[in-house]
Protein backbone atom coordinates (compact mmCIF):
# COMPACT_ATOMS: atom_id res chain seq x y z
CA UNK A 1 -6.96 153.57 137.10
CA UNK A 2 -4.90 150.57 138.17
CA UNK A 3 -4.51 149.65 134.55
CA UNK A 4 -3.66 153.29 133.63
CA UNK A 5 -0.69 152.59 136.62
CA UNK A 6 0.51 149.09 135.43
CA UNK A 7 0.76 150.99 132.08
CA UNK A 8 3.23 153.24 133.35
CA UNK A 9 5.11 151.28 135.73
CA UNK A 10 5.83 148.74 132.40
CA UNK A 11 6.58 151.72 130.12
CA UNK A 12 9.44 153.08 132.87
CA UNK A 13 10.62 149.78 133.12
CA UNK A 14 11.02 149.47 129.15
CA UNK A 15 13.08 153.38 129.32
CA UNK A 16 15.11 151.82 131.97
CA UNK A 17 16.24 149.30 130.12
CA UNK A 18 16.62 151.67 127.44
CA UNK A 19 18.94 153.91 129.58
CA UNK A 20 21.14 151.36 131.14
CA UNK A 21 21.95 149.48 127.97
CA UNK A 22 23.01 153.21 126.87
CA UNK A 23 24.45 154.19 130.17
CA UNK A 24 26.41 150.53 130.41
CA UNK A 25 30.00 151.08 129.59
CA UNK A 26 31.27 149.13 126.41
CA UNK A 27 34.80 148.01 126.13
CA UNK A 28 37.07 150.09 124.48
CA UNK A 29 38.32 149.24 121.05
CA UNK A 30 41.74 149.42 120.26
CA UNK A 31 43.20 152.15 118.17
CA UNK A 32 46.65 152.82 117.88
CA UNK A 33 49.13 152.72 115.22
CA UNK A 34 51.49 149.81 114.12
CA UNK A 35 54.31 150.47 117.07
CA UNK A 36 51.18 150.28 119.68
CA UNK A 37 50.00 146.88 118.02
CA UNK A 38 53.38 145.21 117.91
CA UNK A 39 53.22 145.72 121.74
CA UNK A 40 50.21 143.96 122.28
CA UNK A 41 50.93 141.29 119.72
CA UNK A 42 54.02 140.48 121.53
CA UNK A 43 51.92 140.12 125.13
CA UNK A 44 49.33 138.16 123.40
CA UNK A 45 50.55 136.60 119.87
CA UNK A 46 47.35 134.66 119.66
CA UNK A 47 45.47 137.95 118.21
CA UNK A 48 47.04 137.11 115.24
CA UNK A 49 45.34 134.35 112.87
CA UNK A 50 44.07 133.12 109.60
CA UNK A 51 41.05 133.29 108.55
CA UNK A 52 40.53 129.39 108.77
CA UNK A 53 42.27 129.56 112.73
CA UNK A 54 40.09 132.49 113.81
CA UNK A 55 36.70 130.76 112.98
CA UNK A 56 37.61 127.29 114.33
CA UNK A 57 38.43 128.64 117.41
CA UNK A 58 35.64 130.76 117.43
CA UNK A 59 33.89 127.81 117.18
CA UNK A 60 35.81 125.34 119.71
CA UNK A 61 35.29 128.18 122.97
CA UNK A 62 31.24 127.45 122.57
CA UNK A 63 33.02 124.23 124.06
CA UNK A 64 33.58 120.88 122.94
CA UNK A 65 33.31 117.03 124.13
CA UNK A 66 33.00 113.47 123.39
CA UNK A 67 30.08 111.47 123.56
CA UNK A 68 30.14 109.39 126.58
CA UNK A 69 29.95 105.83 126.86
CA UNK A 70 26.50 105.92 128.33
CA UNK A 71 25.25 107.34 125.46
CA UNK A 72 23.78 104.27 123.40
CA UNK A 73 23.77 106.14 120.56
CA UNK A 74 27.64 105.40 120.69
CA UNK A 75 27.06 102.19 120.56
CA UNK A 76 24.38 101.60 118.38
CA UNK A 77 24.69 104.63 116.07
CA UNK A 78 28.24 105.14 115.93
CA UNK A 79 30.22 101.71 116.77
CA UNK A 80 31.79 102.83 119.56
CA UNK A 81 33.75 105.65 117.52
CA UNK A 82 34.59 108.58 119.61
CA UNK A 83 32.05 111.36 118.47
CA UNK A 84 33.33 114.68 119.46
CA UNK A 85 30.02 117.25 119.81
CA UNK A 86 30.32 120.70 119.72
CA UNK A 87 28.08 122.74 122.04
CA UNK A 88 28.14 125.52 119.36
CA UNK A 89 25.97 122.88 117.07
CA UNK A 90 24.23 120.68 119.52
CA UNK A 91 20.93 122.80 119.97
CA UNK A 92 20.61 123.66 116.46
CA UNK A 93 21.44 120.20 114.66
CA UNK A 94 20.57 116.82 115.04
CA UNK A 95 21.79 113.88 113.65
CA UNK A 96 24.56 115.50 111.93
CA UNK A 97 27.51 114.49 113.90
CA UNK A 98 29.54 113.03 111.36
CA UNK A 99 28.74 116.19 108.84
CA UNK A 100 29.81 117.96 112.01
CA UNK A 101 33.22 116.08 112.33
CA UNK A 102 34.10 116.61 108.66
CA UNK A 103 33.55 120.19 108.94
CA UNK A 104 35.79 120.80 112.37
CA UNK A 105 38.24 118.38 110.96
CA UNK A 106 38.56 120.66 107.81
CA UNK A 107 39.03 123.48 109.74
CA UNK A 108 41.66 122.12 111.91
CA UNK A 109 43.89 121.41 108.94
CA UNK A 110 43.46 124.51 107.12
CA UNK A 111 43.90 126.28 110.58
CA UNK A 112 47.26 124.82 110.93
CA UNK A 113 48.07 126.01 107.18
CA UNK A 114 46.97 122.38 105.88
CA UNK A 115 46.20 121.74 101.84
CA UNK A 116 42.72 122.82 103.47
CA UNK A 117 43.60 126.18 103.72
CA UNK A 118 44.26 126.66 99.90
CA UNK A 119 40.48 124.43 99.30
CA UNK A 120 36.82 125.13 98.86
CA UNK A 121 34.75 123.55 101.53
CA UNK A 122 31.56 122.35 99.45
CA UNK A 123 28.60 121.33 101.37
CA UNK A 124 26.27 119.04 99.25
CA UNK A 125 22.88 117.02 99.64
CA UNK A 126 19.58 117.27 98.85
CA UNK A 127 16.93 120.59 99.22
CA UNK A 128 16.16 120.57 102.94
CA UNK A 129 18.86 119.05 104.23
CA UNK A 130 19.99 121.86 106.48
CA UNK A 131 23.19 123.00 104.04
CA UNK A 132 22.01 126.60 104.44
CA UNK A 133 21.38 126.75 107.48
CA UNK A 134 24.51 125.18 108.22
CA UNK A 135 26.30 127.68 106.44
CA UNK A 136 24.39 130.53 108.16
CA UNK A 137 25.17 129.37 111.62
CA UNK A 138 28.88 129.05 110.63
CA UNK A 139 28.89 132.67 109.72
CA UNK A 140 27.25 133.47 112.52
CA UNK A 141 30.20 132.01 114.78
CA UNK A 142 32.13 135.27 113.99
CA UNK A 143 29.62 137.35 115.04
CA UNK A 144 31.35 139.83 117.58
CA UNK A 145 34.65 138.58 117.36
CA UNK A 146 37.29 140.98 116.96
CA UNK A 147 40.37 141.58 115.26
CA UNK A 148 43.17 144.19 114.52
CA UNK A 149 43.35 145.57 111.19
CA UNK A 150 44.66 148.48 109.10
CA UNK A 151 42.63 151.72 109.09
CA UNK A 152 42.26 153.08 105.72
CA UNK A 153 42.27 150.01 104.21
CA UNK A 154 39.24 148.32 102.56
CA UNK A 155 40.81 144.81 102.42
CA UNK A 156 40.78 145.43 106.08
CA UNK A 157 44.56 143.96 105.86
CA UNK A 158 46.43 142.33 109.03
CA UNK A 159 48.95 144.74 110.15
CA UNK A 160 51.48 142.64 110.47
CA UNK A 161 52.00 142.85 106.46
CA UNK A 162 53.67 146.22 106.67
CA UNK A 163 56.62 144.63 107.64
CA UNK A 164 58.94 143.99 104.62
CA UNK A 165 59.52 140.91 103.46
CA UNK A 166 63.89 141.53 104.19
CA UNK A 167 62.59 142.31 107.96
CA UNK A 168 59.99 139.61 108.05
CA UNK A 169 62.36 136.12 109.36
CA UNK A 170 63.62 138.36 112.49
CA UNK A 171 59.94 139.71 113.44
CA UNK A 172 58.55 136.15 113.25
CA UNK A 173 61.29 134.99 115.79
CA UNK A 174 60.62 138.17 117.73
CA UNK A 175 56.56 137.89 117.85
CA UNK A 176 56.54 133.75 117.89
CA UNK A 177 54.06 133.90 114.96
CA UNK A 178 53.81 133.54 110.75
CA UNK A 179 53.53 137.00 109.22
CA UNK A 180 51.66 135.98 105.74
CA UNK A 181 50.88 138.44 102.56
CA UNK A 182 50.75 141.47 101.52
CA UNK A 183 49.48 144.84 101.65
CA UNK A 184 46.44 146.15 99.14
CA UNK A 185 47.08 148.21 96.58
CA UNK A 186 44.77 151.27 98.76
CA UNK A 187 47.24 150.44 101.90
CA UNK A 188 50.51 150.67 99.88
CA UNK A 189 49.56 154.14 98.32
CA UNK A 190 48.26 155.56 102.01
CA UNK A 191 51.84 154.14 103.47
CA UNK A 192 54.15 155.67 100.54
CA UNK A 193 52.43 158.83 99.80
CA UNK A 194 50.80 159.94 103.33
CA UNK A 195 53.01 157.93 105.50
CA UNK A 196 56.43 158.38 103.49
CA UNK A 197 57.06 154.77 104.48
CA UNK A 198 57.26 154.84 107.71
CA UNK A 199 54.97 152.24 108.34
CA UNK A 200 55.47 151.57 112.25
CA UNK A 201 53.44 155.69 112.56
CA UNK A 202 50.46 153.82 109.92
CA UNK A 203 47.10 153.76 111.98
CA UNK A 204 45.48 150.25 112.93
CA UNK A 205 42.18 149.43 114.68
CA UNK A 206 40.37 146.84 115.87
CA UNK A 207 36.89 145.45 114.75
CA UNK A 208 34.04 142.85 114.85
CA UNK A 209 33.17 141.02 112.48
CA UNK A 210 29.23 141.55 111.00
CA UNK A 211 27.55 139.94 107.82
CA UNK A 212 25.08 143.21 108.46
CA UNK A 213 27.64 145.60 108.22
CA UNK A 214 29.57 143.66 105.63
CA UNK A 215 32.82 142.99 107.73
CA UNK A 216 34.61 139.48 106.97
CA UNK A 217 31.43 138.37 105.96
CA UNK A 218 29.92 138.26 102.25
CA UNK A 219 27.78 135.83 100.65
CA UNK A 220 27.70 135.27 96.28
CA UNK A 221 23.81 134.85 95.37
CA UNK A 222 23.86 132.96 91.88
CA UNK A 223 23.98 135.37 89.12
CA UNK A 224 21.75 135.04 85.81
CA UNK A 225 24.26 134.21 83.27
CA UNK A 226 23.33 137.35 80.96
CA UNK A 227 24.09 139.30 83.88
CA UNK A 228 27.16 138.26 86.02
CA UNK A 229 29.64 140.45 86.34
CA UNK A 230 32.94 139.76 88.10
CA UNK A 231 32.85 143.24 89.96
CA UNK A 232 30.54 141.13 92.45
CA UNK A 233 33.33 138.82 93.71
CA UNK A 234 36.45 141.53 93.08
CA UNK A 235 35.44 145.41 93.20
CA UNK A 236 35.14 147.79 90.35
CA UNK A 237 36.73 151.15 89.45
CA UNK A 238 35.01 154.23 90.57
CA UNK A 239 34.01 155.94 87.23
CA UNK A 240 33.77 159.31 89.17
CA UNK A 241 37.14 159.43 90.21
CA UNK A 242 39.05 158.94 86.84
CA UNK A 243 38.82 162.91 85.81
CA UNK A 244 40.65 162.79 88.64
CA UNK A 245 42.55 160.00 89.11
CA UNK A 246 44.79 157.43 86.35
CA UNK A 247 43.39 154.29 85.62
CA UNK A 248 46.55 152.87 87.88
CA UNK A 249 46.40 154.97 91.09
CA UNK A 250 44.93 153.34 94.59
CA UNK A 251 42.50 156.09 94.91
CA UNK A 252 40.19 154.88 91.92
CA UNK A 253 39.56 151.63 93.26
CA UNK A 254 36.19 150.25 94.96
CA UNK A 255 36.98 147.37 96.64
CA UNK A 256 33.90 146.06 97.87
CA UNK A 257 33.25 142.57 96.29
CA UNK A 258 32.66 139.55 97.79
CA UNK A 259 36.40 138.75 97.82
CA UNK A 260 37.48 141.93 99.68
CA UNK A 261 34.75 142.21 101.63
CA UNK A 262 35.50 138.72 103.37
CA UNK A 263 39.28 138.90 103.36
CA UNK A 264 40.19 137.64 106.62
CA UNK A 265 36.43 136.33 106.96
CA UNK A 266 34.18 134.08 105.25
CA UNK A 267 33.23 134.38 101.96
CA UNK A 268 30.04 132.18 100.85
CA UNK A 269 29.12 130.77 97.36
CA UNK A 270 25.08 130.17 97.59
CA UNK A 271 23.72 127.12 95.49
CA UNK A 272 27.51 128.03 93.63
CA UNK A 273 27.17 126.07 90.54
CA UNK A 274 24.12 127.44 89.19
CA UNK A 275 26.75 130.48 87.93
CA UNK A 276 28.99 129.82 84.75
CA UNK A 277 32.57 128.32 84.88
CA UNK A 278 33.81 132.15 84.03
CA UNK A 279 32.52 133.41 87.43
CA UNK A 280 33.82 131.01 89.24
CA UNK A 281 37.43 131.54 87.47
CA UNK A 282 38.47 134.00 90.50
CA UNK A 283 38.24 130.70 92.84
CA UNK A 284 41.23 129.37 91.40
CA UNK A 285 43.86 131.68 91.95
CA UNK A 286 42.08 133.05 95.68
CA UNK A 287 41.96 129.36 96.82
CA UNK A 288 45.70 128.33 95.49
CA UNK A 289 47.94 131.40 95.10
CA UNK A 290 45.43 133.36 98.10
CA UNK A 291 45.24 136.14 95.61
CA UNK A 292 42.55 137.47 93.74
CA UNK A 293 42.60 140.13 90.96
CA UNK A 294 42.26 143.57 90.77
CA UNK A 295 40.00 145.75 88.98
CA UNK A 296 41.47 148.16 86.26
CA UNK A 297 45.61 148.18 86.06
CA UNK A 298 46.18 146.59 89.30
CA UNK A 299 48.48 143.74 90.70
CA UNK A 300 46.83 140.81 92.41
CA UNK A 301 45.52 141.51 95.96
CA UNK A 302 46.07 139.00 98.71
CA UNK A 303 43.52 137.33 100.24
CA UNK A 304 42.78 134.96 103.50
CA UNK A 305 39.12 133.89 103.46
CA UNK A 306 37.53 130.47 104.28
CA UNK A 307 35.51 130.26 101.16
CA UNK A 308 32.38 128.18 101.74
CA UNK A 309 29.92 126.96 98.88
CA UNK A 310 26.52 124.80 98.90
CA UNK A 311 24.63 122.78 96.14
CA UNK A 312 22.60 120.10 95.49
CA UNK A 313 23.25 116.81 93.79
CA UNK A 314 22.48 117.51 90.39
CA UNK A 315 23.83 120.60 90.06
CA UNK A 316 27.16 118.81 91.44
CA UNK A 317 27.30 116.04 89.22
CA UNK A 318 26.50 118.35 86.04
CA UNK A 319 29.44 120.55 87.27
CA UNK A 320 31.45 117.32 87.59
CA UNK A 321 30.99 115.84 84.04
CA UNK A 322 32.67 118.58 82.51
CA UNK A 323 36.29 117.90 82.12
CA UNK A 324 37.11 121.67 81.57
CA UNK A 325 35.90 122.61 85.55
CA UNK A 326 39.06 119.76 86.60
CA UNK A 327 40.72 122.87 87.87
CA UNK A 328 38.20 124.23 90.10
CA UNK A 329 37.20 120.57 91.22
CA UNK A 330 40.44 119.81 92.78
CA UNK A 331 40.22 122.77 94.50
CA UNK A 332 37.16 121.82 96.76
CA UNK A 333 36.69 119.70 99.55
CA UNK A 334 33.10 118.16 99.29
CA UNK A 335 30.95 117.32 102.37
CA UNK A 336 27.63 115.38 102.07
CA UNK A 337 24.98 116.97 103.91
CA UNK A 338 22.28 113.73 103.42
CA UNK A 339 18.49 113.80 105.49
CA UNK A 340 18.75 112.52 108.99
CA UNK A 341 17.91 108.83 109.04
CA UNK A 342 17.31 108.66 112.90
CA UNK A 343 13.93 108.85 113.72
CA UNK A 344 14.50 109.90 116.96
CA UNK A 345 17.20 113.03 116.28
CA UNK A 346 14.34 114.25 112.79
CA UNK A 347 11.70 114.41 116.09
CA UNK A 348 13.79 116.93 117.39
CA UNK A 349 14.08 119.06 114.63
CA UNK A 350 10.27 119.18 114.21
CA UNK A 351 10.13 119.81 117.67
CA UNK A 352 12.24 123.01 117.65
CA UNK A 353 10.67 124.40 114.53
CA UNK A 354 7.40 124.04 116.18
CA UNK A 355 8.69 125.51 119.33
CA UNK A 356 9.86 128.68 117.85
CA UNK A 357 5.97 128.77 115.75
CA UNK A 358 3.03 130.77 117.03
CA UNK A 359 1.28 127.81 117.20
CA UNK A 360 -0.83 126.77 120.03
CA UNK A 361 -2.65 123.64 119.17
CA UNK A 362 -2.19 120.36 121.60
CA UNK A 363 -0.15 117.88 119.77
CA UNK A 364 -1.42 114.46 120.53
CA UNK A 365 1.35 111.84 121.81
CA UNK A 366 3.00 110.40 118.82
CA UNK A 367 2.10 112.65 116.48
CA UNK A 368 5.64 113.93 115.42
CA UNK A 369 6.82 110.53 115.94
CA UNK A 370 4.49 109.09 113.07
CA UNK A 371 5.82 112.18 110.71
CA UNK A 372 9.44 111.56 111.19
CA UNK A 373 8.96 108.11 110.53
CA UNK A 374 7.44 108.17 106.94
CA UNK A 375 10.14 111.06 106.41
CA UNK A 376 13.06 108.47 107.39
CA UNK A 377 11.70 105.30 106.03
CA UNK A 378 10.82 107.80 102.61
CA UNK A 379 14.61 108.16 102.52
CA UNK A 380 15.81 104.74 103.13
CA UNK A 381 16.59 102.14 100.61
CA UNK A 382 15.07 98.53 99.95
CA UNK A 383 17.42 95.43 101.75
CA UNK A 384 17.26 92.03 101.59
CA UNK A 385 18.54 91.78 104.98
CA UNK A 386 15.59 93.09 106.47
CA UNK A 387 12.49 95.21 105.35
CA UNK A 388 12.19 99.11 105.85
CA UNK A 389 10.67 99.46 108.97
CA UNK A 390 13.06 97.19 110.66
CA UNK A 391 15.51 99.26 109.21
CA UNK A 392 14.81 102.20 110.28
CA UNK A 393 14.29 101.09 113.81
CA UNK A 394 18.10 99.67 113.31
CA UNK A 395 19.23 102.74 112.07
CA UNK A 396 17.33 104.74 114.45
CA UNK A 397 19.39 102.32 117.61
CA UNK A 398 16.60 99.99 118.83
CA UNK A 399 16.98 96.48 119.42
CA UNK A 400 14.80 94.69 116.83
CA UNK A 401 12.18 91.70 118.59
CA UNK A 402 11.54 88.79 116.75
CA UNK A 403 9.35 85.62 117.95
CA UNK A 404 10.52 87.09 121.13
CA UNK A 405 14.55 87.16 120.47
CA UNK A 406 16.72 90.30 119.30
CA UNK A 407 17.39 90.07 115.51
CA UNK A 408 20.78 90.90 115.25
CA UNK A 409 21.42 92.97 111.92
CA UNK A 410 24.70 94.68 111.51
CA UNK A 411 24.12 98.25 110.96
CA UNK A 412 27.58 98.52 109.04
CA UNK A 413 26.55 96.01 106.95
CA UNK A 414 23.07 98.06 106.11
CA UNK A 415 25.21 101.62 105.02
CA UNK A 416 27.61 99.51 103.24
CA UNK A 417 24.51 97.85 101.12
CA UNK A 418 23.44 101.68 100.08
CA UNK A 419 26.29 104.15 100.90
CA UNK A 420 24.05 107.13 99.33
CA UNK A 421 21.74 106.30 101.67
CA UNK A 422 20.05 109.85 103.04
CA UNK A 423 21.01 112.05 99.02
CA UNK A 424 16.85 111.53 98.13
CA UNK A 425 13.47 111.22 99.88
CA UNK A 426 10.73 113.32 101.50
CA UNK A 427 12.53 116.51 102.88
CA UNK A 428 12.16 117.98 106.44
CA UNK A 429 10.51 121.22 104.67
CA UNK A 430 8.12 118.89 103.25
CA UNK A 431 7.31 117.42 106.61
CA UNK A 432 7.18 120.60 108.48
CA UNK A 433 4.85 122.06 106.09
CA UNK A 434 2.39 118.94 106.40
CA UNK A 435 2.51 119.67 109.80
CA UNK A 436 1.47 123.41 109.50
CA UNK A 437 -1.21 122.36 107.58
CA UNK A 438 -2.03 120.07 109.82
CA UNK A 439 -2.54 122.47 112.76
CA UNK A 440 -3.97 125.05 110.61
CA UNK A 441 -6.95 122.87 109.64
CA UNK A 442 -7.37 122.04 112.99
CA UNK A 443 -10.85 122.93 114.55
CA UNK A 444 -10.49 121.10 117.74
CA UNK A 445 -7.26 123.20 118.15
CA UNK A 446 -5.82 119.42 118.61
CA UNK A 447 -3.50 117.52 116.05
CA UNK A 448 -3.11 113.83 116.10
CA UNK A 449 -1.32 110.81 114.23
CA UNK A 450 -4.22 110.44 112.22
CA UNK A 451 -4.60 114.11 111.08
CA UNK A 452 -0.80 114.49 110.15
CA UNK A 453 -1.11 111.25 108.11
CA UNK A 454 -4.16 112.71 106.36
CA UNK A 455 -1.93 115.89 105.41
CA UNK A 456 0.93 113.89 104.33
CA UNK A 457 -1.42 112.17 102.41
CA UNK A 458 -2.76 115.09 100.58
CA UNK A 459 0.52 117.10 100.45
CA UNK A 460 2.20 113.57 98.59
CA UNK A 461 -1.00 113.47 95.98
CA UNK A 462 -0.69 117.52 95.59
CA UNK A 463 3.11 117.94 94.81
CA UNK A 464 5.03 114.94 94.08
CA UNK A 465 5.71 114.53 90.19
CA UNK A 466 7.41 111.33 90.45
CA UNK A 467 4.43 108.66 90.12
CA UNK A 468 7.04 105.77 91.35
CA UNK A 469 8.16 107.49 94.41
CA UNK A 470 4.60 109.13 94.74
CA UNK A 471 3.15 105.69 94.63
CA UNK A 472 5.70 104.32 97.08
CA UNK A 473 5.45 106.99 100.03
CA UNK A 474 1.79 106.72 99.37
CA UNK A 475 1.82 102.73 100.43
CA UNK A 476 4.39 104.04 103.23
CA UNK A 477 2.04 106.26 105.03
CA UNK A 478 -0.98 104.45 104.61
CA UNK A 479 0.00 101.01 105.48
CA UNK A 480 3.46 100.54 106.91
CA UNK A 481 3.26 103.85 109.28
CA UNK A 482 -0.64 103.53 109.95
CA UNK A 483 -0.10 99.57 110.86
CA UNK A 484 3.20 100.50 112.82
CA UNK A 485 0.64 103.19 114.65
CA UNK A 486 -1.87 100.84 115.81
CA UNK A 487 0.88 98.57 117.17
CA UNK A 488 1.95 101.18 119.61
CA UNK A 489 -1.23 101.63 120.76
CA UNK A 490 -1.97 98.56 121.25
CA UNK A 491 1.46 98.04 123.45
CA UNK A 492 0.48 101.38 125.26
């Protein structure tokens, strides 16, 4: 009976939730038409950006700050250089400051109409590296965020384009902002034929963006080269509609490719060069000239979208030796996205993915430290300054004892020796799938040092191809990391 009453009680409580998330009031979005939006651009002038200024700010309010001096990882990581981290990153990324700084600095520049703005931003590293889910958590960023657009119109156009271009120098002094582009071919024929012109009557709205609902947000799987069609990036014409319809009116186009869909968003290239040169064409002319083409007998349509792509070394370097791709190469700004190489920020990522797990086996003390050593020291290369485990306790910002004095060993002068340092070793899906196995195995519903390093063991024999590196990660785990083991026991 009391169970029958518990029951209840919990079941009301989940229908009262349900009632006052329906009952709770949500804020009004605006809707208006062009005269209505001029008034609110000129109280606020801020509600109207690029693409590139909307998602760095969007980024920057999670807050932002520089590492402080007490922070040895300043020192001994960084030099001393003033790291700026980004709260918006901090609890999903580690390690990846400096990938972090490229990135914001990017969007800075293109925000304030920079070269960026007209570029590619290219993540690239090796499989596992986190360019993905990078990307993902950028897109994420705009989430929510809202902005004023023109109803009718599938580009989902800034409003501020109806004004024409003889008009344009007095509104900018008017508003205090930069009135850019131009109206879509769907917006021109609603304004001229429905609206006669008068554009200050034509209806605007505001939205969020949503990579569910396909607003400012699209993503470009690869396509099989027998079956790419450009209609995925730029729209198609609506075969239904041409009894109708002329091949050159508005009303037959379907603008919903990737292109349209994140005009004034992001648009995202996934593992990009694995399509041919031909689909990638488009990236030219939207990156450069902000314009994209139209499907059927249609002008150009204008487009603002931070265009973000992902690959992996080969694929990069393949795309790269062929002189005839110059055009979209100087287009793109390339980041590296490399493994982390500090033992104590690849813990933490191990950490959270087994935090979010169902998993709820007792992980003996050191155990995730032993893993995300043979995964750094797997990704570091030989030096004759000093052997691998001393460098990745260097790289990793500990104070190397020797014969009971601190080997000093310049940590510039270690990336310098091997500035690809991080592009190849084990990856951190590698190691995190050791681990599973690890725990899944488990009878004692306990994992230790020595049962990960049995795993790794197995999972190196099972699926590395390369006998060299096979060999070497082999001799890692079983002597340097098992010897380094016993040490810390023994100082424990």
């Amino acid at each position: 009976m009391k169970t029958s009453s518990k029951n209840k009680k919990n079941t009301q409580d989940l229908l009262d939730l349900i009632k006052n998330q329906r009952d709770k009031k949500k804020k009004e979005k605006f809707k208006g038409t062009f005269s209505d939006y001029l008034e609110r651009v000129l109280e606020n002038p801020d509600i109207v950006k690029t693409s590139h200024q909307r998602l760095y700010d969007a980024i920057e309010r999670h807050g932002v700050k520089k590492m402080g001096n007490e922070d040895m990882r300043k020192t001994n990581i960084f030099e001393g250089d003033n790291i700026k981290i980004y709260d918006y990153f901090s609890s999903e990324f580690f390690g990846m400051e400096k990938v972090i700084s490229k990135l914001m600095r990017f969007l800075k520049s293109a925000a304030h109409r920079g070269e960026e703005s007209r570029q590619v931003l290219l993540f690239m590293g090796p499989v596992g590296a986190g360019k993905s889910a990078l990307t993902e958590h950028i897109k994420a960023a705009l989430e929510g965020v809202s902005f004023y657009c023109l109803d009718g119109d599938p580009q989902r156009g800034e409003p501020l384009q109806l004004v024409p271009r003889s008009l344009r120098q007095d509104f900018e002094k008017k508003l205090g902002v930069v009135i850019d582009g131009d109206l879509s071919p769907v917006a021109r024929h609603i304004l001229l034929e429905e609206l006669d012109g008068q554009y200050e009557n034509f209806p605007v709205k505001e939205l969020t963006y949503s990579q569910r609902a396909r607003r400012g947000v699209a993503s470009v799987p690869p396509m099989d080269a027998n079956s790419q069609d450009v209609t995925v990036l730029i729209g198609s014409e609506d075969i239904s509609k041409l009894d109708k319809y002329s091949e050159d009116d508005p009303r037959v186009l379907s603008l919903n490719g990737a292109f349209n869909v994140g005009n004034r968003g992001i648009v995202e290239f996934i593992e990009m060069f694995k399509n041919e040169i031909e689909f990638l064409h488009t990236i030219i002319t939207a990156t450069q000239e902000k314009r994209v083409p139209a499907p059927g007998k249609h002008d150009m349509i204008y487009f603002d979208g931070v265009i973000i792509a992902h690959c992996n070394e080969s694929e990069w370097n393949r795309f790269r030796s062929e002189h005839t791709n110059e055009a979209i190469l100087d287009r793109v700004v390339k980041i590296n996205v490399p493994y982390i190489l500090e033992v104590n920020q690849e813990m933490k990522i191990y950490e959270k993915l087994l935090g979010r797990s169902d998993f709820s086996c007792h992980i003996a003390p050191h155990t995730i430290k032993i893993a995300s050593m043979f995964s750094v020291m797997s990704r570091l290369k030989e030096s004759q300054k000093c052997d691998l485990l001393t460098k990745m306790k260097i790289y990793n910002g500990e104070d190397v004892i020797e014969k009971g004095r601190v080997k000093k060993v310049d940590i510039r002068d270690l990336r310098d020796e091997s500035p690809s340092e991080g592009m190849s070793g084990i990856s951190t899906r590698f190691i995190t799938k050791a681990i599973d196995n690890a725990l899944t195995d488990s009878e004692n519903n306990i994992i230790t040092p020595i049962s990960v390093m049995e795993a790794l063991t197995k999972q190196i024999k099972e699926q590395l191809i390369d006998e060299e590196f096979k060999n070497r990660c082999l001799e890692l785990i079983q002597k340097v990391v098992r010897e380094e083991y016993l040490k810390i026991l023994e100082t424990k």
